[in-house]
Structure formats: C-alpha cells, structure tokens
Protein backbone atom coordinates (compact mmCIF):
# COMPACT_ATOMS: atom_id res chain seq x y z
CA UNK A 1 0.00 0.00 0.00
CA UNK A 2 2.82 2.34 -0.49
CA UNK A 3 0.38 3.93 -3.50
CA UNK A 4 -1.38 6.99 -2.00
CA UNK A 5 -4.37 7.82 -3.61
CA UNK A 6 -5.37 11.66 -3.49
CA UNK A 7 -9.45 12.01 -3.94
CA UNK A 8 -11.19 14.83 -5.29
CA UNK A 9 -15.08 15.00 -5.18
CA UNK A 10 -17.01 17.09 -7.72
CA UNK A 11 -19.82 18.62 -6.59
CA UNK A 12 -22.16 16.82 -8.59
CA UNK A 13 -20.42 13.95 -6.39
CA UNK A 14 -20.63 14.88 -3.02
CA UNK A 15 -24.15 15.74 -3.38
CA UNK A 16 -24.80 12.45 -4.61
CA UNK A 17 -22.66 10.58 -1.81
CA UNK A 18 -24.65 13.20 0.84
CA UNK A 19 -28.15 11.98 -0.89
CA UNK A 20 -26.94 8.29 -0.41
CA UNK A 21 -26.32 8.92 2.99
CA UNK A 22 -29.58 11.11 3.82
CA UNK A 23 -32.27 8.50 2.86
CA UNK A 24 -33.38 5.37 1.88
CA UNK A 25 -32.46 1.23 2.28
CA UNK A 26 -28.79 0.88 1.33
CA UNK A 27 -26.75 -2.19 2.49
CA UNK A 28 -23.79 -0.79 5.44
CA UNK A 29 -20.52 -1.58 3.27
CA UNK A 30 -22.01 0.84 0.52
CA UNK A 31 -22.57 3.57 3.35
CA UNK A 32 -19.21 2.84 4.46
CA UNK A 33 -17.71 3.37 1.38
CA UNK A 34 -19.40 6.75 0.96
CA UNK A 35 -18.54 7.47 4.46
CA UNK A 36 -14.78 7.25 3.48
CA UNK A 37 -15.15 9.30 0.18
CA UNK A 38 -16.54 12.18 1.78
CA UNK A 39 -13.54 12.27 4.76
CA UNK A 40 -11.18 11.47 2.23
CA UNK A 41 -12.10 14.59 0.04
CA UNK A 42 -12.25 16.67 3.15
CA UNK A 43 -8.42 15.44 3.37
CA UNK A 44 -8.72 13.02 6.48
CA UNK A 45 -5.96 10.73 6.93
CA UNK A 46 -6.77 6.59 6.11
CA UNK A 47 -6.25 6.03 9.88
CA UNK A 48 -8.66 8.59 11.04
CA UNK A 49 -11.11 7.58 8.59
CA UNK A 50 -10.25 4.35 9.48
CA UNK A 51 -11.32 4.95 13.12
CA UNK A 52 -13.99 6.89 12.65
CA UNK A 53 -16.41 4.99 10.12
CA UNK A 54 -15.65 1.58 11.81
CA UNK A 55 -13.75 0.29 8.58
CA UNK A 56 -10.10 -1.77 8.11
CA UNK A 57 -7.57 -0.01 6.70
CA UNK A 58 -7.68 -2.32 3.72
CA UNK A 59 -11.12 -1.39 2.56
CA UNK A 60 -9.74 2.49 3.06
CA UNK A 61 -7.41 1.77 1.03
CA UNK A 62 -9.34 -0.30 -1.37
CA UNK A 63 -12.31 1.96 -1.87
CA UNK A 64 -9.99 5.48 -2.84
CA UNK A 65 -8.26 3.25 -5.27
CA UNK A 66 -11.25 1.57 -7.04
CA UNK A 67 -12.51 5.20 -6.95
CA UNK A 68 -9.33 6.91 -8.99
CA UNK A 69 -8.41 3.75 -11.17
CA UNK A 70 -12.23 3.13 -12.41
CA UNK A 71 -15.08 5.61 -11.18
CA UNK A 72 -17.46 7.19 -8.34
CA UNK A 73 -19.71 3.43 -9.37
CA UNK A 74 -17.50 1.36 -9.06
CA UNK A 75 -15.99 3.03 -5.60
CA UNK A 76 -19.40 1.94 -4.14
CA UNK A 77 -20.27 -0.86 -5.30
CA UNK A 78 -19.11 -4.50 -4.29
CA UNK A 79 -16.60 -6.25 -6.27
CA UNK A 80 -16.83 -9.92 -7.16
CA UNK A 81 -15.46 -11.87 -4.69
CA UNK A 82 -13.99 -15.24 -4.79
CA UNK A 83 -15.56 -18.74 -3.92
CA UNK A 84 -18.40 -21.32 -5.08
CA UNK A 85 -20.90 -20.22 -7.83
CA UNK A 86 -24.88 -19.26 -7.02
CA UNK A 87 -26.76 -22.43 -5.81
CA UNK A 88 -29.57 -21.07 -7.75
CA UNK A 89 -29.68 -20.24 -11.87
CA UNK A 90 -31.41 -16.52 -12.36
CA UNK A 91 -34.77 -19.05 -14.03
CA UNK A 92 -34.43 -20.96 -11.02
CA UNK A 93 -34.53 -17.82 -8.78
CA UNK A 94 -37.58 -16.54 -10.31
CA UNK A 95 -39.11 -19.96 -9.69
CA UNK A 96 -38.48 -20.15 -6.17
CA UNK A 97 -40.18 -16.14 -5.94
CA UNK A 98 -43.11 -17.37 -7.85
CA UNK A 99 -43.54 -20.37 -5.02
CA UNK A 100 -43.19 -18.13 -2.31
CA UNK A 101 -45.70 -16.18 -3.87
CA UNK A 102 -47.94 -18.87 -4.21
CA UNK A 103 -50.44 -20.70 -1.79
CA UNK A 104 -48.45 -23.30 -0.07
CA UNK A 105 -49.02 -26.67 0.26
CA UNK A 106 -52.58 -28.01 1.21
CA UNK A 107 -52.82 -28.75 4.74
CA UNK A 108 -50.01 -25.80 5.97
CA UNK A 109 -50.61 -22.37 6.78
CA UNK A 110 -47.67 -20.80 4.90
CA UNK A 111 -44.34 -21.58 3.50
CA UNK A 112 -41.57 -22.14 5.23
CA UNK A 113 -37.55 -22.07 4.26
CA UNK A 114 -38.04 -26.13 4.43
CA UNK A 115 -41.07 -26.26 2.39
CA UNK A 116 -39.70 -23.98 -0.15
CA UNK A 117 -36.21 -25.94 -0.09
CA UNK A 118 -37.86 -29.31 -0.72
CA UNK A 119 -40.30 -28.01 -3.43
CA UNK A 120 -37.38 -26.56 -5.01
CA UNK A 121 -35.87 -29.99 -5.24
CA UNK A 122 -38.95 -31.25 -7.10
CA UNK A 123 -39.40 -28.75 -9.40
CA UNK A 124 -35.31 -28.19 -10.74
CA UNK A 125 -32.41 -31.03 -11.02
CA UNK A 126 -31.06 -29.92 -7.61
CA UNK A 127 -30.30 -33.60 -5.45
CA UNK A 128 -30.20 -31.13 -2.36
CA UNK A 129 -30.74 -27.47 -1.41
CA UNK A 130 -30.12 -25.36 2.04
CA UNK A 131 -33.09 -23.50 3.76
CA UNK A 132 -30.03 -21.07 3.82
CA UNK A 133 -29.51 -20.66 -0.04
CA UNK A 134 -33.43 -20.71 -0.09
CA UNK A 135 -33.52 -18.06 2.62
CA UNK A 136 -30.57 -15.65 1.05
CA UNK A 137 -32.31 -15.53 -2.00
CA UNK A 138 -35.88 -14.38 -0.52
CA UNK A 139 -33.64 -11.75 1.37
CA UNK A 140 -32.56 -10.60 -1.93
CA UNK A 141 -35.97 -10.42 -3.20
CA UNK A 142 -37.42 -8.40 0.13
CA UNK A 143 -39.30 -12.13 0.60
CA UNK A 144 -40.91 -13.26 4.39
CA UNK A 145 -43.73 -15.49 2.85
CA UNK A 146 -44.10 -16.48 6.43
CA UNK A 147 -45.41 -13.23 7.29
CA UNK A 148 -48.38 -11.68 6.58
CA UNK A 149 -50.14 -7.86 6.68
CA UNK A 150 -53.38 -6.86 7.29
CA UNK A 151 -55.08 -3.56 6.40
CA UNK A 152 -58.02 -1.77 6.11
CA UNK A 153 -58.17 0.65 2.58
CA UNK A 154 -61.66 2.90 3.50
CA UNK A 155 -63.58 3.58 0.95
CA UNK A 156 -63.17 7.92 -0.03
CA UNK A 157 -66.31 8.64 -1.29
CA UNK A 158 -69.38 11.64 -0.53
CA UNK A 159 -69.84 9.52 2.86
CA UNK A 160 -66.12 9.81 4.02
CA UNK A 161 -65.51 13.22 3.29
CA UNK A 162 -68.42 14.40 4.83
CA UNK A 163 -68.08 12.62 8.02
CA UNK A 164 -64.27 13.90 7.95
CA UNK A 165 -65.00 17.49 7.35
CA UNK A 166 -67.35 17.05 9.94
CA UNK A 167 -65.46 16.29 12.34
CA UNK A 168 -62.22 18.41 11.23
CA UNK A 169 -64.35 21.48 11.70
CA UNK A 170 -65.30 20.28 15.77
CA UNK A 171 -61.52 20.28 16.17
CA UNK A 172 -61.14 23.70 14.71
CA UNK A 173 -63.76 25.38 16.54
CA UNK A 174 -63.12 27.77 19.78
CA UNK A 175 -63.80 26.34 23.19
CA UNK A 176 -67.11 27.17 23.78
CA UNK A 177 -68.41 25.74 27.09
CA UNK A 178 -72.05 25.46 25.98
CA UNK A 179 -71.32 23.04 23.19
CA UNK A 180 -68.29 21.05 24.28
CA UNK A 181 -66.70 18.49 21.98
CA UNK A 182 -65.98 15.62 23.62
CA UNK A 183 -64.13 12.65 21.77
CA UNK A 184 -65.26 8.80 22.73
CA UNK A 185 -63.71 5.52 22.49
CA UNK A 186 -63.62 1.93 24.27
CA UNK A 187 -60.94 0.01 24.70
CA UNK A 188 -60.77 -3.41 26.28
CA UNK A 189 -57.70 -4.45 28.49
CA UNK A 190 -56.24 -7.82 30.18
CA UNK A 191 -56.37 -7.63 33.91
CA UNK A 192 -52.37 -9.98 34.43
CA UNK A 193 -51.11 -11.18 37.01
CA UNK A 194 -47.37 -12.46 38.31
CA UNK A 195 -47.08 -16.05 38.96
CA UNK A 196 -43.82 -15.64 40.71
CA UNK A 197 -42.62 -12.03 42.34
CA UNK A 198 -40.38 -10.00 40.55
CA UNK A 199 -37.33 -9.25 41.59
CA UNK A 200 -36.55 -5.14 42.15
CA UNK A 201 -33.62 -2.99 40.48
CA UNK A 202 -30.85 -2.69 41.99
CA UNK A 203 -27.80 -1.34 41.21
CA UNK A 204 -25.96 -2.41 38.30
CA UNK A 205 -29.39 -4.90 37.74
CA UNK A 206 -32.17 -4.35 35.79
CA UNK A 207 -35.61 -5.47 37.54
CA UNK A 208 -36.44 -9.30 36.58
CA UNK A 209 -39.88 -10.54 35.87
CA UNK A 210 -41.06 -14.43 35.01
CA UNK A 211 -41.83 -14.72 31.78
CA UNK A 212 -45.00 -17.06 33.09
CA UNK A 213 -48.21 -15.05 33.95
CA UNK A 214 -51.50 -15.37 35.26
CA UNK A 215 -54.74 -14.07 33.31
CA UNK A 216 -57.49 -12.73 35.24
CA UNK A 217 -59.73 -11.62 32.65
CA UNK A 218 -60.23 -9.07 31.12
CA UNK A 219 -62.16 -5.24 31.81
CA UNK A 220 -63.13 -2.04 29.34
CA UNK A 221 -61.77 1.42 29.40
CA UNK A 222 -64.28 3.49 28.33
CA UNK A 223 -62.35 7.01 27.16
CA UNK A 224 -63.43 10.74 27.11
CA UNK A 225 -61.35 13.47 26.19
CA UNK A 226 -62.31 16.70 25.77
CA UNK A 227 -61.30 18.63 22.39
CA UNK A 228 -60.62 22.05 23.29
CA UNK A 229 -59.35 21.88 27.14
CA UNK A 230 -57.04 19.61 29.17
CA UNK A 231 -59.45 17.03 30.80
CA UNK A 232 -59.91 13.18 29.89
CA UNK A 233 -61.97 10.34 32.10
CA UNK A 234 -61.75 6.86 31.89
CA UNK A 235 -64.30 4.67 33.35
CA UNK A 236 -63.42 0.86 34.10
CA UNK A 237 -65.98 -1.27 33.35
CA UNK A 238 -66.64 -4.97 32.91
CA UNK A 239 -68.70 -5.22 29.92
CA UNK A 240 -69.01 -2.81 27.27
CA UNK A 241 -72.63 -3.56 25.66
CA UNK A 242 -75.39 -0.90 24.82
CA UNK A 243 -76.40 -0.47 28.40
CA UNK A 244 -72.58 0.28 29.50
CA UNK A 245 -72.49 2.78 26.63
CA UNK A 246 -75.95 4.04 27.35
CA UNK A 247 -74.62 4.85 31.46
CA UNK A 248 -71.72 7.18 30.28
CA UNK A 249 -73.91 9.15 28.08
CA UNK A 250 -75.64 9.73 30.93
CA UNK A 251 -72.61 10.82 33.49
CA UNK A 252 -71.33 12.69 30.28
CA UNK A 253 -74.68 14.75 30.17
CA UNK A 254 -75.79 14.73 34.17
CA UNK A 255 -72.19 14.66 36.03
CA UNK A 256 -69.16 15.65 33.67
CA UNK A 257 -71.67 18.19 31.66
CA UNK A 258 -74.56 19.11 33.32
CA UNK A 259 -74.23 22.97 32.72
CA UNK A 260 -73.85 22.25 28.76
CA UNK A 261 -76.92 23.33 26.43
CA UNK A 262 -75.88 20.11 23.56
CA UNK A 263 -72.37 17.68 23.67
CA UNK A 264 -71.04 17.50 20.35
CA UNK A 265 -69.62 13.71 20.28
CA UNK A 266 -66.99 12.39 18.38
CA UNK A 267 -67.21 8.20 18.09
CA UNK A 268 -66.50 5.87 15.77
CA UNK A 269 -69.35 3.26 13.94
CA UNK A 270 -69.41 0.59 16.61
CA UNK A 271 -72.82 -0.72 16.94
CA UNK A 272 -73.71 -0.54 20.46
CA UNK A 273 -72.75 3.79 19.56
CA UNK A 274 -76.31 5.22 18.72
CA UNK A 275 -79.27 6.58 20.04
CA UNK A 276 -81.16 3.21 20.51
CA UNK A 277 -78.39 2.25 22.57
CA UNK A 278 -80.43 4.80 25.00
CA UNK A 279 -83.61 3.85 24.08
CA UNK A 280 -82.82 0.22 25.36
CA UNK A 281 -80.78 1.27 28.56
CA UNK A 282 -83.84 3.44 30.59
CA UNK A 283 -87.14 4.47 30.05
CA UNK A 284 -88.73 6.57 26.94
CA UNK A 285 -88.48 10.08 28.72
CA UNK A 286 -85.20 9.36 30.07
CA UNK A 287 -83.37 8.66 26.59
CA UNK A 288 -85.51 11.28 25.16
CA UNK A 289 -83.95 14.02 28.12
CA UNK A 290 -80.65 12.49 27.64
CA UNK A 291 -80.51 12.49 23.37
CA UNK A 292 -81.80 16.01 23.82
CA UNK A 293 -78.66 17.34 25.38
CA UNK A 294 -76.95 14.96 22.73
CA UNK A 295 -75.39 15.21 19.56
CA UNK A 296 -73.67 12.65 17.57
CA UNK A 297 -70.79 12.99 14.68
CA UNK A 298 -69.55 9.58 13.51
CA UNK A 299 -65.84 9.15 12.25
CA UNK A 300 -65.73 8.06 9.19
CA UNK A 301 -65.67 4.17 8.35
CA UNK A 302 -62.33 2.19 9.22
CA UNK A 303 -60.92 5.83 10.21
CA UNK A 304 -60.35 5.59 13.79
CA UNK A 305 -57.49 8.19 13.40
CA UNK A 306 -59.88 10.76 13.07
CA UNK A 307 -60.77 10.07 16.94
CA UNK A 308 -58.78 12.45 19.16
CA UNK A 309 -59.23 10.26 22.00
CA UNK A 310 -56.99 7.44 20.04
CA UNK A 311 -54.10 9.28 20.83
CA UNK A 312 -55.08 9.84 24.58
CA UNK A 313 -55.64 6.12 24.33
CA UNK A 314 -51.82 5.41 23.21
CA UNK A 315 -50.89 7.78 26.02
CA UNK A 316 -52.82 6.00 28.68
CA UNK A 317 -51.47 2.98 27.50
CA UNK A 318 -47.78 3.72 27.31
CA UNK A 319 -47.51 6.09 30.65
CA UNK A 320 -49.91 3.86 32.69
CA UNK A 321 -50.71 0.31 31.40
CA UNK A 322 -47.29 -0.62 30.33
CA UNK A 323 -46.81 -3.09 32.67
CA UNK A 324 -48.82 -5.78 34.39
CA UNK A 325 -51.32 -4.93 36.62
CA UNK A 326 -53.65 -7.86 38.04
CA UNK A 327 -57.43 -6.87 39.38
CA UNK A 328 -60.06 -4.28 38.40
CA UNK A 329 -59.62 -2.43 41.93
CA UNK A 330 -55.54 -2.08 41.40
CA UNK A 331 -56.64 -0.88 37.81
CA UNK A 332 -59.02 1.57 39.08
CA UNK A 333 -56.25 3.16 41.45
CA UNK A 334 -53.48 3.73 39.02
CA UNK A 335 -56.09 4.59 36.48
CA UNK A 336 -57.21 7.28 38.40
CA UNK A 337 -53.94 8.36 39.53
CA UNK A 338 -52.98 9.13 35.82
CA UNK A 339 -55.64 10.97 34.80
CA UNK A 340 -55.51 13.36 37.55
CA UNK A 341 -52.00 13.59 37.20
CA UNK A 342 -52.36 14.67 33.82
CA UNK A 343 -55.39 16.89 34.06
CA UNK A 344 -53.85 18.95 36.54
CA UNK A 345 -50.33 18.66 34.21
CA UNK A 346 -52.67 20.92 31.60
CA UNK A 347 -51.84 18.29 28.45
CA UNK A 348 -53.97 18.56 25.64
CA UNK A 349 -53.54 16.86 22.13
CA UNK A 350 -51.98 18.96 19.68
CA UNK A 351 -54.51 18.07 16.36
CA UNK A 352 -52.51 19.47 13.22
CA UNK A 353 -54.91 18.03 10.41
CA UNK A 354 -57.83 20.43 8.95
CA UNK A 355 -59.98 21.17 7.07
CA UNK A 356 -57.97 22.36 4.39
CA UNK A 357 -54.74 20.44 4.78
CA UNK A 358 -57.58 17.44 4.45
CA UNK A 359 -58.47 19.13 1.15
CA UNK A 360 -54.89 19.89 -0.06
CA UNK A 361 -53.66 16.58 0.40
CA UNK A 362 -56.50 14.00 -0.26
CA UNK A 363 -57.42 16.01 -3.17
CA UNK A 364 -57.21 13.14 -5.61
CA UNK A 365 -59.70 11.21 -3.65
CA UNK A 366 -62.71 13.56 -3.24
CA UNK A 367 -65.30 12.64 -5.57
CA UNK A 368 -65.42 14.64 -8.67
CA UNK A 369 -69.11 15.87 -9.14
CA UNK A 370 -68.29 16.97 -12.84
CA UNK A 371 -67.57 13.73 -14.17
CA UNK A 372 -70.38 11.81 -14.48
CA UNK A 373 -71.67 8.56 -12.67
C-alpha cells in the first residue's frame, strides 16, 4: 500500500454521496464506502477515517483506489469476490419467488424455508438445497412469505368526506363551554397477574420478571377526552354492551356536563354507539332528556385516526398500562392516579390536520361531481 491515492469530489459527487447517505435502504458496506469518500475529500488521513467509520484499513485503502483507477460506481459498489458459484440459476430464482408467492401446500398455513427448499428440489435437477440458499435468496428479493399484513383501505367517497370534514371542523372550533366536543372511544384491556414475584432494580441490575403469567380476565376502558381543554376520564368497566355505553352518556350529560346546552360527540361506527343504545338502557323520557342534550358525529368508516381520544388512548397505554397490573380495583387506582395527574399537568392533544390540509392533500380522492356517474 505504499500507493497513496489523493481524492477529489465534484460537486455533482458529493451531493450524490450526501443523498446516499440522507435517505433510503442501502446495504452498510455501501454507506461505508461513501462514508470514506466524503472524509477522504475533506483530506482526512486513512487512519482517522479508518477509526472513525468503523472500517479496516484495507477497505480504506481499497475503496480510494477503485474510486481513482475506475469511477465514483465502481468506488461503491461491491466487487466480485472469490468462492463457489450461485446455488440457484437466475430461471431458477424466479421460480423459487413465484412459489413463495404462491399458496403453499394443502394442509399448511404458509411456506416455510423447508417447504420452499424441498419443493425446489422437485421442481429443478437440484439432489439437495439449504433452507439457507433458499432463505438468502428471498432476502434478496425483500421475501418473508411467512409473514403476513393486514389492512383496512376505507372507501373515499361523498360519505367519508363528509363525516371527515365534519369532524375536522369540531376540532377547529373555539372552546365554547355550551357546546363542548368531547371525543369517545372503548378500549378493552387484560387484567395480568405475576405467577412468581419479581425481583426489584438494583444497582448495576435491571428489575427481573417471570416470563410465566396469570390471566385474570379481562375489563373495558371506556375514554373521554375533551377537544378544546385539558381534561380526559376513563371509566373501568366490565362489559361494554349498549347499556354500559348508554350509562356514560348519561354521566357525560348529568355529572361531567350538566351545565352544557348540547355535547357534540366524536365516536367511531361501533354498533352498540347510537341513540337506541339509549332507548334500550332506561325508560322513553329518560333517553328522550338524555338524546336532547346529545349530539352525535360519527368518524368516518375504518378511520379511527380521526378520533382524538386514540391518541389519549396510546398515552394511557404507554404512561400507565405498560406493565402488568392484576385486578379491576388495582386498575381503578393507578387509572385514576394518571388521569388526575395529567389533568392537573394541563396536556392537551396537539390536532394538526384540517380542514384544508384534508383538502390539499387528499385532493385526488374527493369525488369529482363533474364527471359523471
């Protein structure tokens, strides 16, 4: 290595080596390598470059000359290296996506490196194959047949938009304590409980817990969070059918609202969430009184998101519920604990998304009332 090679970025280069770096899935060594082009050209020595991307001194050395004998290309990229040929032909490659791809074998779930490895064997001249070669070459591909995702697309039509806008324009109103907006969710946790006692912190050891538990059941969390001012309840409830939903209507119109003219609420489409609910709980003129101080503005379907109170949900569930916590009474407690805590703390959530951001950026998926149906 007696060869020193002097590097000189162009412009054009750097900000191409700087975009590399910025963004976007890029295996390490190819980071690496930009890495050292960029401290080379700022005139770094190869042992401080050396030391500070985490490199030999070899690929230093390697990487400035690939860059000065060929180009920026062929700095970065890998060069062929020596040892046994691909287990797998490029058509035999593309056969073993296409199986992963495909519904596996009748009587198992999914595929599996075995299954795919034995199918391969059946369907080229291969005596033998590795789940490893079989699993390198899904890698390649971005391919966990194994795994699966689920998702929801809503449908954006007249009925989305208008319970979005809806419900945009509640969040963007003023406080106004005569027509509160009050956000409303259920959410049903696992009471759990230790089968053995943990063992505390202590210095220089982190707390230990059994990896066994104990399920007690299970209880609801019904959730109200007010819009426009820092204050959120939780009720803990067994069940969560029509009559549970029904009984905090009524503490949200007789205890939590009772100076209110009409509460403007924000739920999403379960069933047990509408008026009948009421009717089926208490008597006529009871539901009547109640529905009367009431007003209802549904999310739009499979749009949660557009709940405020999801958030307030994650929060509860990170700062409080993170942890196992095994009867209704214990739950209750800390429960309680956390929401005064954080209604006398002031928090509110912070809702960013209006109106017309909602317009701006869904534009495409508004209906079009010129074209015609």
């Amino acid at each position: 290595m007696n060869v020193r090679y002097r590097i000189e970025l162009s412009q054009a280069e750097r900000d191409q080596l700087n975009a590399l770096l910025s963004g976007g899935k890029h295996a390490a060594r190819k980071l690496k390598r930009a890495q050292i082009l960029l401290a080379a050209d700022a005139g770094a020595s190869d042992e401080a470059i050396a030391t500070s991307v985490g490199a030999g001194g070899s690929t230093v050395y390697r990487t400035k000359r690939r860059f000065v004998v060929d180009n920026l290309d062929a700095a970065l990229s890998e060069e062929p290296r020596p040892g046994a040929e691909r287990k797998l032909s490029g058509k035999e490659e593309a056969l073993l996506v296409a199986t992963a791809c495909s519904d596996p074998p009748e009587g198992r779930a999914r595929w599996t490196l075995e299954l795919l490895a034995g199918e391969m064997v059946k369907l080229t001249e291969h005596a033998e194959l590795s789940r490893e070669t079989v699993r390198r070459r899904l890698a390649e591909n971005h391919l966990k047949p194994w795994r699966k995702d689920m998702w929801c697309i809503p449908q954006v039509d007249g009925n989305y938009v208008a319970r979005m806008e809806d419900v945009l324009d509640l969040y963007a109103e003023a406080h106004d304590p005569q027509r509160p907006v009050v956000c409303f969710d259920e959410n049903p946790t696992q009471l759990i409980g230790e089968v053995r006692q943990p063992i505390p912190a202590a210095s220089g050891q982190l707390e230990r817990y059994d990896c066994e538990y104990r399920r007690n059941g299970t209880v609801n969390l019904f959730v109200f969070l007010d819009a426009h001012r820092p204050w959120r309840k939780v009720k803990v409830t067994e069940q969560r059918t029509a009559r549970d939903f029904a009984q905090c209507m009524r503490d949200l119109v007789d205890v939590h609202y009772p100076q209110a003219e009409r509460i403007r609420v924000v739920l999403d489409n379960l069933s047990t969430h509408s008026p009948g609910a009421l009717y089926e709980a208490f008597p006529a003129p009871e539901a009547h009184r109640l529905m009367r101080r009431l007003e209802f503005h549904y999310t739009p379907k499979h749009a949660r998101w557009f709940n405020m109170v999801e958030i307030e949900i994650g929060v509860l569930r990170s700062q409080c519920l993170d942890r196992r916590i095994d009867h209704r009474e214990r739950m209750v407690t800390e429960i309680a604990a956390w929401e005064q805590q954080r209604n006398a703390s002031g928090a509110r959530v912070k809702w960013m998304f209006t109106t017309e951001r909602a317009r701006a950026k869904l534009a495409r998926a508004y209906p079009d009332p010129s074209k015609e149906s």
